[in-house]
C-alpha atoms as a PDB file:
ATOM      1  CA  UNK A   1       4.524  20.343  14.183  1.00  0.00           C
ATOM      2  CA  UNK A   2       5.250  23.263  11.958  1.00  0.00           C
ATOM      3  CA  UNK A   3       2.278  25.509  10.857  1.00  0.00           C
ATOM      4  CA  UNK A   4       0.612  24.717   7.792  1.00  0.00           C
ATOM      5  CA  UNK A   5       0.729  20.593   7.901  1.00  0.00           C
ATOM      6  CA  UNK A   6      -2.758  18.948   7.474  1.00  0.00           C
ATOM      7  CA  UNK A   7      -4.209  16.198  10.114  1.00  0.00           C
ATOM      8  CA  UNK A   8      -2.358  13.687   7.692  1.00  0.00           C
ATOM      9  CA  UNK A   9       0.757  14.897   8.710  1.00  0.00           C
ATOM     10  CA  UNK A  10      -0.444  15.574  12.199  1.00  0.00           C
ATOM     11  CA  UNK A  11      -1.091  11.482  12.130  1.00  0.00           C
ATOM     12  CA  UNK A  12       2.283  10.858  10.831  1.00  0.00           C
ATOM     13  CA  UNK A  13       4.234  13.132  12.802  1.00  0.00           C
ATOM     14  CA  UNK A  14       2.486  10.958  15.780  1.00  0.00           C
ATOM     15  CA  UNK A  15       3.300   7.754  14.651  1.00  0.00           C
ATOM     16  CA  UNK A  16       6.648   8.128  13.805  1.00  0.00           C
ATOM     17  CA  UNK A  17       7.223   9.660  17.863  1.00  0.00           C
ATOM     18  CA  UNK A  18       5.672   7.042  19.398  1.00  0.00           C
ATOM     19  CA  UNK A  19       8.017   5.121  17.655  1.00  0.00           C
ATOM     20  CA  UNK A  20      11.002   6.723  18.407  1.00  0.00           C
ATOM     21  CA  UNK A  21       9.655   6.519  21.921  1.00  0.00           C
ATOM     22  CA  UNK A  22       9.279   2.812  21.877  1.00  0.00           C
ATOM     23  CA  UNK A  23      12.331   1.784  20.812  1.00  0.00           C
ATOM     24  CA  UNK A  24      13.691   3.789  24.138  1.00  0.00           C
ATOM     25  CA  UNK A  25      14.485   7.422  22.177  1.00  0.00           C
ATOM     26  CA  UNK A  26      14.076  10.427  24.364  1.00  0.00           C
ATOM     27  CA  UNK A  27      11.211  12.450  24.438  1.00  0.00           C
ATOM     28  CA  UNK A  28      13.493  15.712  22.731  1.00  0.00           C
ATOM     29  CA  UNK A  29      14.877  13.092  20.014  1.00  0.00           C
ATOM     30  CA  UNK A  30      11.329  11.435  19.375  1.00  0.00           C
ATOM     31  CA  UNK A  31       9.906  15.180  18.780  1.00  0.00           C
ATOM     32  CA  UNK A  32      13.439  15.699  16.590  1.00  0.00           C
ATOM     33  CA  UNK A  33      12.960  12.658  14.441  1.00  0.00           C
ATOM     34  CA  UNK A  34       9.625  13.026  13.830  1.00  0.00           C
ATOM     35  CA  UNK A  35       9.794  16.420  12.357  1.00  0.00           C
ATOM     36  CA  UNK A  36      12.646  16.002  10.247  1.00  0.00           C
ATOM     37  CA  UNK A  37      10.891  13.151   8.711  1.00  0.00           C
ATOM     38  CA  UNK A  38       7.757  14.645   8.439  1.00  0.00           C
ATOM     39  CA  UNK A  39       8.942  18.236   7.170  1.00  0.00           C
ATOM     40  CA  UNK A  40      11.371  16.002   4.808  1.00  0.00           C
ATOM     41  CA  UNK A  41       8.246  14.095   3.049  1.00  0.00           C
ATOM     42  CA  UNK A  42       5.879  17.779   3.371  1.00  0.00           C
ATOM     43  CA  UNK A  43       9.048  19.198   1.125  1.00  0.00           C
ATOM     44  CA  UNK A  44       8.936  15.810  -1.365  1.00  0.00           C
ATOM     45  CA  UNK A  45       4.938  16.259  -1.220  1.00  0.00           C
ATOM     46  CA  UNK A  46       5.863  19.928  -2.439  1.00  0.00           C
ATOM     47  CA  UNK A  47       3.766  20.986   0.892  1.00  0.00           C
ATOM     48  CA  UNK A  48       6.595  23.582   2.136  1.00  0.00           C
ATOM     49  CA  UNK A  49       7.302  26.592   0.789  1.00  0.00           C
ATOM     50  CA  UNK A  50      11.184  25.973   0.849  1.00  0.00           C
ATOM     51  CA  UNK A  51      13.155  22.552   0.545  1.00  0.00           C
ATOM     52  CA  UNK A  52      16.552  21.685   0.469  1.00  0.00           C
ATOM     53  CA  UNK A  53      17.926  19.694  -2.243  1.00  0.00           C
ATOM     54  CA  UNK A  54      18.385  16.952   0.151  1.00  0.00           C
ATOM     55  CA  UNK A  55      15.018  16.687   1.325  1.00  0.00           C
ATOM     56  CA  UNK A  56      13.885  16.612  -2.686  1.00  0.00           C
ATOM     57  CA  UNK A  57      16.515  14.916  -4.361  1.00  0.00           C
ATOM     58  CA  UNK A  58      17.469  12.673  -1.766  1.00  0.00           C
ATOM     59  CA  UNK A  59      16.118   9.205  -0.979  1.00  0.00           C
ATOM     60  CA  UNK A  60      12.818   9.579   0.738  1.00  0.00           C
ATOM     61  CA  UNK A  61      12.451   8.556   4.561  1.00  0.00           C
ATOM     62  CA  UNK A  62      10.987   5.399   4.754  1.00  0.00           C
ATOM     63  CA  UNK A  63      13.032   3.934   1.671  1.00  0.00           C
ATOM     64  CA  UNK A  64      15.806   5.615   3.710  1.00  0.00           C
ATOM     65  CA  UNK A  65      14.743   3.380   7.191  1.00  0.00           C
ATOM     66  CA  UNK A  66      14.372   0.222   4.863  1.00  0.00           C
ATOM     67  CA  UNK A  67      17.939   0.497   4.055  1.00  0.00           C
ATOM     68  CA  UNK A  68      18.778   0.967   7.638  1.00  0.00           C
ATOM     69  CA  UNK A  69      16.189  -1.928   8.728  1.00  0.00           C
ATOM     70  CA  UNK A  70      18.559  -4.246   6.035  1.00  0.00           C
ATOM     71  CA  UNK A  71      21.896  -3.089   6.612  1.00  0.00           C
ATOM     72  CA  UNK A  72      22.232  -1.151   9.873  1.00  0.00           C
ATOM     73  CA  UNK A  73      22.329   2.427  10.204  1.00  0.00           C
ATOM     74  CA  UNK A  74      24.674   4.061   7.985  1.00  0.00           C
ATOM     75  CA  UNK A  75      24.845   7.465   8.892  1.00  0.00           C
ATOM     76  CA  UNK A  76      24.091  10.680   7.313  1.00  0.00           C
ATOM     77  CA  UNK A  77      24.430  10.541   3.420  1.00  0.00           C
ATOM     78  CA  UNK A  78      27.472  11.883   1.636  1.00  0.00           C
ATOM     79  CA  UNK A  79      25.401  14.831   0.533  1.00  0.00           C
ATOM     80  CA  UNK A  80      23.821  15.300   3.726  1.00  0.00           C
ATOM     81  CA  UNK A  81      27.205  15.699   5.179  1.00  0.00           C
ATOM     82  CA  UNK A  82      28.045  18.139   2.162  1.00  0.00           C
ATOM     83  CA  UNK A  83      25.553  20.146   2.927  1.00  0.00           C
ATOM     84  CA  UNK A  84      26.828  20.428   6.392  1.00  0.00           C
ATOM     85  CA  UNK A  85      30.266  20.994   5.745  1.00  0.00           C
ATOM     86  CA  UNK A  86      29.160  23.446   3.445  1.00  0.00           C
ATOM     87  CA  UNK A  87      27.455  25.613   6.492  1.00  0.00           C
ATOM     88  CA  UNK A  88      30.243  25.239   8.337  1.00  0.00           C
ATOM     89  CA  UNK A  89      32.411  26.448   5.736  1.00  0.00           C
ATOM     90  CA  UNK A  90      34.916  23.516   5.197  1.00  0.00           C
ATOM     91  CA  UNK A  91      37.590  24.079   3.512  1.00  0.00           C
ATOM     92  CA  UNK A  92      38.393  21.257   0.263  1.00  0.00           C
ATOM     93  CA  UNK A  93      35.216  19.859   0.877  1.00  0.00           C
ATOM     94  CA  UNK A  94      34.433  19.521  -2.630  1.00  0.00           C
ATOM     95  CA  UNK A  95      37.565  17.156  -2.814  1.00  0.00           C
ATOM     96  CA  UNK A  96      36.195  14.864  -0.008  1.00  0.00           C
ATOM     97  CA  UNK A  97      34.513  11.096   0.129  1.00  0.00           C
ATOM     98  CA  UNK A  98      31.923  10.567   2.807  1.00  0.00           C
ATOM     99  CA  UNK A  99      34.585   9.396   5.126  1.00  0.00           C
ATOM    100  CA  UNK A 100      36.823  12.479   4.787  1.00  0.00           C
ATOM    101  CA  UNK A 101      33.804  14.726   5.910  1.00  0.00           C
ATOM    102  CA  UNK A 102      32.758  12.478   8.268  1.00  0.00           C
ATOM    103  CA  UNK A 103      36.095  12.938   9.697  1.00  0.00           C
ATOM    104  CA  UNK A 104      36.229  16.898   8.978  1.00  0.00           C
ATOM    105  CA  UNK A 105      33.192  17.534  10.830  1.00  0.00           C
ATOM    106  CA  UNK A 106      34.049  15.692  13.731  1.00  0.00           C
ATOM    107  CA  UNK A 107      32.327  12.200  13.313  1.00  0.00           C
ATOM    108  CA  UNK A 108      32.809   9.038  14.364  1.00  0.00           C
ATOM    109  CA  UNK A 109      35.383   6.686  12.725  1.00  0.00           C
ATOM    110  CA  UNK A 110      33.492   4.180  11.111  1.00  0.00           C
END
């Protein structure tokens, strides 16, 4: 849990593990899961001192898991894999559709 989060978040962090570990995740991607969600909705809550536009200006977590809950999971969002391409210093990224940097960064066909 990173510094600064109240018991709320404590709670939530908690939850969202068990849950992971209940629907047979391992321990390590539980613990992963549960932060990212957590730290995503502390940086929508404007509880963090930094955020990434894709933790603020993209859909929020649990509209994000009611999506998957309907449709199936989806993968990372375009801009999520943006951002990552972006890190990794892609080259034409700008020029790509979610499949094209799926592809570039070494995803799965889908």
């Amino acid at each position: 849990m990173p510094r600064g989060a109240g018991p709320k978040r404590e709670r939530q962090y908690e939850h969202i593990k068990q849950s992971a570990l209940d629907r047979g995740e391992s321990t390590e991607r539980a613990e992963e899961i549960a932060a990212r969600t957590v730290n995503k909705e502390r940086a929508r809550a404007g509880e963090s001192k930094t955020a990434s536009r894709t933790s603020t200006q993209d859909m929020s977590s649990g509209e994000r898991g009611g999506r998957r809950s309907h449709q199936g999971a989806q993968g990372p969002t375009y801009d999520q894999l943006y951002e990552e391409a972006k890190q990794r210093n892609v080259k034409g990224r700008s020029d790509m559709n979610k499949e094209q940097l799926r592809r570039a960064l070494g995803g799965k066909k889908s």
